[in-house]
Each structure stands twice: as structure tokens, then as C-alpha cells.
C-alpha atoms as a PDB file:
ATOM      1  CA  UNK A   1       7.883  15.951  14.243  1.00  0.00           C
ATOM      2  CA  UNK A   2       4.175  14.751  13.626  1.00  0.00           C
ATOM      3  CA  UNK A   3       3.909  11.429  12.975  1.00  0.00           C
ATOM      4  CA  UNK A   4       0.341   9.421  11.353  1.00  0.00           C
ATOM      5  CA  UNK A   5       0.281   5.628  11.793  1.00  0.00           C
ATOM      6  CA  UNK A   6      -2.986   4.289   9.882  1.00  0.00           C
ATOM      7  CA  UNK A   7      -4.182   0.740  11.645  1.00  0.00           C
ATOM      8  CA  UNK A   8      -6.130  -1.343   8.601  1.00  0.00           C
ATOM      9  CA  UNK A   9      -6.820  -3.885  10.377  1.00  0.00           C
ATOM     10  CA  UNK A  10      -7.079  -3.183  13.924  1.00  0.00           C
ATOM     11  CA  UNK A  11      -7.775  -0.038  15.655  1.00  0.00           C
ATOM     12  CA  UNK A  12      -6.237   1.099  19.234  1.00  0.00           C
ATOM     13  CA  UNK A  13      -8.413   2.658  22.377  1.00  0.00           C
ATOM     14  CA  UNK A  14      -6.386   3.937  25.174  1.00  0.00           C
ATOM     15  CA  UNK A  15      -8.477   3.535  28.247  1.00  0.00           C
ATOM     16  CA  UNK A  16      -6.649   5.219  31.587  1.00  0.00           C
ATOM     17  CA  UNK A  17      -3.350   3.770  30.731  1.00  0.00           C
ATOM     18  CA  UNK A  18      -4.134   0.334  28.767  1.00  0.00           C
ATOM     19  CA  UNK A  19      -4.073  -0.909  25.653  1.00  0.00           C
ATOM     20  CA  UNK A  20      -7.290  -2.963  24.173  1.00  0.00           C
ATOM     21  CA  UNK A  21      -8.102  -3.443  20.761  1.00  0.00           C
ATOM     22  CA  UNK A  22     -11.010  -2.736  18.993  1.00  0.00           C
ATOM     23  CA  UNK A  23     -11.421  -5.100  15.747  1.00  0.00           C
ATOM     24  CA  UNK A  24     -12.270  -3.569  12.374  1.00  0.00           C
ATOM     25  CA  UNK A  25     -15.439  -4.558  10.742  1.00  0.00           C
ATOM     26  CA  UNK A  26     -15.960  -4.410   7.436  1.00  0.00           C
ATOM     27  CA  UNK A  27     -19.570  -2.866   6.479  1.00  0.00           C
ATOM     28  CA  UNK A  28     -22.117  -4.273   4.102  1.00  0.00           C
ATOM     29  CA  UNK A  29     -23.167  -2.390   0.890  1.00  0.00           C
ATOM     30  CA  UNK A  30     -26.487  -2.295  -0.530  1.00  0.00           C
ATOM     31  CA  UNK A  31     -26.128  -2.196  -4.124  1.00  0.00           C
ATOM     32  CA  UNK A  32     -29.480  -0.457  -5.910  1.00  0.00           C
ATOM     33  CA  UNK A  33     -27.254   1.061  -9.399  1.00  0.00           C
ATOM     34  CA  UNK A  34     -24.094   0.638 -11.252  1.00  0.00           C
ATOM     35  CA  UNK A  35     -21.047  -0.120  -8.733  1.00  0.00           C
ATOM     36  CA  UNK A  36     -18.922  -0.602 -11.749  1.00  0.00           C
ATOM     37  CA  UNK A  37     -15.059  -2.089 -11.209  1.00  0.00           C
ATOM     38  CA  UNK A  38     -15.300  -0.896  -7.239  1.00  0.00           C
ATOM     39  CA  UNK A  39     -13.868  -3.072  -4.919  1.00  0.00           C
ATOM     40  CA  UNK A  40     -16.253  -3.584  -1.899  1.00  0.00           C
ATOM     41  CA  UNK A  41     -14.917  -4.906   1.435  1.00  0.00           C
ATOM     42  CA  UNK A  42     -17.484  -6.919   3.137  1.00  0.00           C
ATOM     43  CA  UNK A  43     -20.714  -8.444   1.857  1.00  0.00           C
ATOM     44  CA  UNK A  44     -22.861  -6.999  -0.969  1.00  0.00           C
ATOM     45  CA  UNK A  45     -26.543  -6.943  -0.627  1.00  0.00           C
ATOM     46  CA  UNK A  46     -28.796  -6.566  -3.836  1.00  0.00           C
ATOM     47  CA  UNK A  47     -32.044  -5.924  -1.857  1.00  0.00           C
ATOM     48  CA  UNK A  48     -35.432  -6.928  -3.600  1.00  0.00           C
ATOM     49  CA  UNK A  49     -36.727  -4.581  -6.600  1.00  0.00           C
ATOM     50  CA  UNK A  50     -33.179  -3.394  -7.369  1.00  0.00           C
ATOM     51  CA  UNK A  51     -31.003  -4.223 -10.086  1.00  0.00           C
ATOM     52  CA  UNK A  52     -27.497  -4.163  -9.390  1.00  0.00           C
ATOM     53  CA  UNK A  53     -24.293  -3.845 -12.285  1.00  0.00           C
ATOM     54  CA  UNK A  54     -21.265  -5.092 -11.519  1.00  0.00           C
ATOM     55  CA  UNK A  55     -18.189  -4.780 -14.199  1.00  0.00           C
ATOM     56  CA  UNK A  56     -14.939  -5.951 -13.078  1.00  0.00           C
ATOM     57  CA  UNK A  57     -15.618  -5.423  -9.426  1.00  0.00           C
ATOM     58  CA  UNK A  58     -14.172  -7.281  -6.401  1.00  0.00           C
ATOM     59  CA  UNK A  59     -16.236  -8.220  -3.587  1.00  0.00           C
ATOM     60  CA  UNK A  60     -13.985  -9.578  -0.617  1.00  0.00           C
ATOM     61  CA  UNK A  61     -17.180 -11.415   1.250  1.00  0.00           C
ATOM     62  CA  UNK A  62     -20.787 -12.700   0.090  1.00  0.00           C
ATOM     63  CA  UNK A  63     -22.887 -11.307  -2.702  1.00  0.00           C
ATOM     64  CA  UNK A  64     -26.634 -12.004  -1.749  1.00  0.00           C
ATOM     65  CA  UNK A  65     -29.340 -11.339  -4.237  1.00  0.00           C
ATOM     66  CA  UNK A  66     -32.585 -11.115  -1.912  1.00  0.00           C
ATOM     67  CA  UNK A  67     -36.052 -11.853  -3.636  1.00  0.00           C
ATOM     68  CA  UNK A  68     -36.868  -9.677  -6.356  1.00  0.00           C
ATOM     69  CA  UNK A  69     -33.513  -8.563  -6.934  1.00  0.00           C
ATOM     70  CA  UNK A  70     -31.061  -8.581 -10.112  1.00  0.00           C
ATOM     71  CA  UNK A  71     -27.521  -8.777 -10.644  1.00  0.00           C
ATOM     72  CA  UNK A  72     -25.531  -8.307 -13.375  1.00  0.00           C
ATOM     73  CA  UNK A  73     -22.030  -8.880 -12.947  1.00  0.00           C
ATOM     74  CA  UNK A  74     -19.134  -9.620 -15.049  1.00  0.00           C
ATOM     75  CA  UNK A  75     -15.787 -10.143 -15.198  1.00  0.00           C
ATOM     76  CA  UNK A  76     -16.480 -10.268 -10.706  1.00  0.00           C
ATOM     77  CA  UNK A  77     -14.199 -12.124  -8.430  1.00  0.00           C
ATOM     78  CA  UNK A  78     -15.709 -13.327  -5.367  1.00  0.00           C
ATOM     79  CA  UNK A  79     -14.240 -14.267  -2.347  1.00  0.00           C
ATOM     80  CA  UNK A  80     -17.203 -15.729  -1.161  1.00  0.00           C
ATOM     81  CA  UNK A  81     -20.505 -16.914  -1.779  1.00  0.00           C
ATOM     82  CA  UNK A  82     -22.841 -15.524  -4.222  1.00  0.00           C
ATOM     83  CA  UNK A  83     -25.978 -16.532  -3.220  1.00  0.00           C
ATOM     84  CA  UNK A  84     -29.893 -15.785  -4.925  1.00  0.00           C
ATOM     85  CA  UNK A  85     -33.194 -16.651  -3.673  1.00  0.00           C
ATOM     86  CA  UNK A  86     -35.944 -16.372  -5.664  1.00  0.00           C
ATOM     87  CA  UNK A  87     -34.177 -13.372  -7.180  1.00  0.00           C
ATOM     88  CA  UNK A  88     -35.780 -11.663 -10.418  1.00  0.00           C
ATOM     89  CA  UNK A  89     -32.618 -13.094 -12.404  1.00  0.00           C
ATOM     90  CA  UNK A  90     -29.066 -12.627 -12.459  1.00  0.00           C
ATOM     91  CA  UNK A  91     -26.209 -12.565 -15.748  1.00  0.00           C
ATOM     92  CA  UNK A  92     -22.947 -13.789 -13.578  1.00  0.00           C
ATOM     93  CA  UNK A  93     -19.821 -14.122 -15.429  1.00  0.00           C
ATOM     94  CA  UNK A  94     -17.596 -14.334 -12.108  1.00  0.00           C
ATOM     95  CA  UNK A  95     -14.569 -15.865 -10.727  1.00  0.00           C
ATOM     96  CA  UNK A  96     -14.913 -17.335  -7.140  1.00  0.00           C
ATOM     97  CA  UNK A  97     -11.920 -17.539  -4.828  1.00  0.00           C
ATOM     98  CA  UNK A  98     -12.211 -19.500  -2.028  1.00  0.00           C
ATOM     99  CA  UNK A  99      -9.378 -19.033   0.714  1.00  0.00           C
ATOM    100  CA  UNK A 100      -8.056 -22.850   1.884  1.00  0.00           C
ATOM    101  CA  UNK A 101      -5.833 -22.833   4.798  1.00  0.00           C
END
């Protein structure tokens, strides 16, 4: 019987006989078009001259606008920082959730 066990979190390498474990890293996005309601795990980066649309999206780290950029997002939920600097402009209509332990 074949059996698939999918790791989310952390993956497994088997070197000669031991066990170590490889943490999984989530990737940025560049953002350059319409994203619509995806859900992106890890930061999202608006680079300048690009205008990025985000409708009912979830970004699980940072959004960062860089200069020259736009961002439109609503109805977003951040759970980090959105952050814009010297951007072109940005519409946000976005819900930021900050994890407290």
C-alpha cells in the first residue's frame, strides 16, 4: 500500500541514516497586475512603475509598495505591515491582523 504524507510546514532530508529538517520558506510575490481574492503566503512586493489590484485577498506577511508603485486593495487582510515609500499612491481599504502572543 502506497502511502503520501505532505509536510506544510517542515520538510524532511534523509542524509545516510539521520533525520534533519529543512524549514519551509515562504516566497515573496511581485505583484505587477490584478491578484484578485488570492491568498499569498509571504510578503508582497509592488515594485516601482507597477500598479497592483488587490480584491479580497489575504496576504499572510508584509505588503511593500516600493517608489513609484500603486496599490489598490480592498476588502485585504494583512497580517503584517503594509508599508509605502514614496509610492505613486495607494486606495487601501484593509483589515490588519496583528498576531499577539
Amino acid at each position: 500500500m502506497n502511502r503520501i504524507t505532505k509536510l506544510t510546514t517542515v520538510g524532511l532530508l534523509v542524509i545516510g541514516g539521520s533525520v534533519v529538517a529543512v524549514p519551509a520558506y515562504a516566497a515573496d510575490l511581485t505583484c505587477t497586475d490584478d491578484l484578485g481574492s488570492q491568498t499569498v503566503s509571504g510578503n508582497l512586493i509592488v515594485p516601482g512603475g507597477a500598479d497592483c489590484v488587490l480584491g479580497g485577498a489575504t496576504v499572510e506577511g508584509d505588503i511593500v509598495v516600493e517608489a513609484g508603485g500603486w496599490l489598490d486593495a480592498t476588502s485585504v487582510t494583512v497580517t503584517g505591515d503594509v508599508v509605502a515609500t514614496d509610492a505613486y499612491g495607494d486606495h487601501l481599504a484593509v483589515e490588519i491582523k496583528k498576531h499577539r502572543n
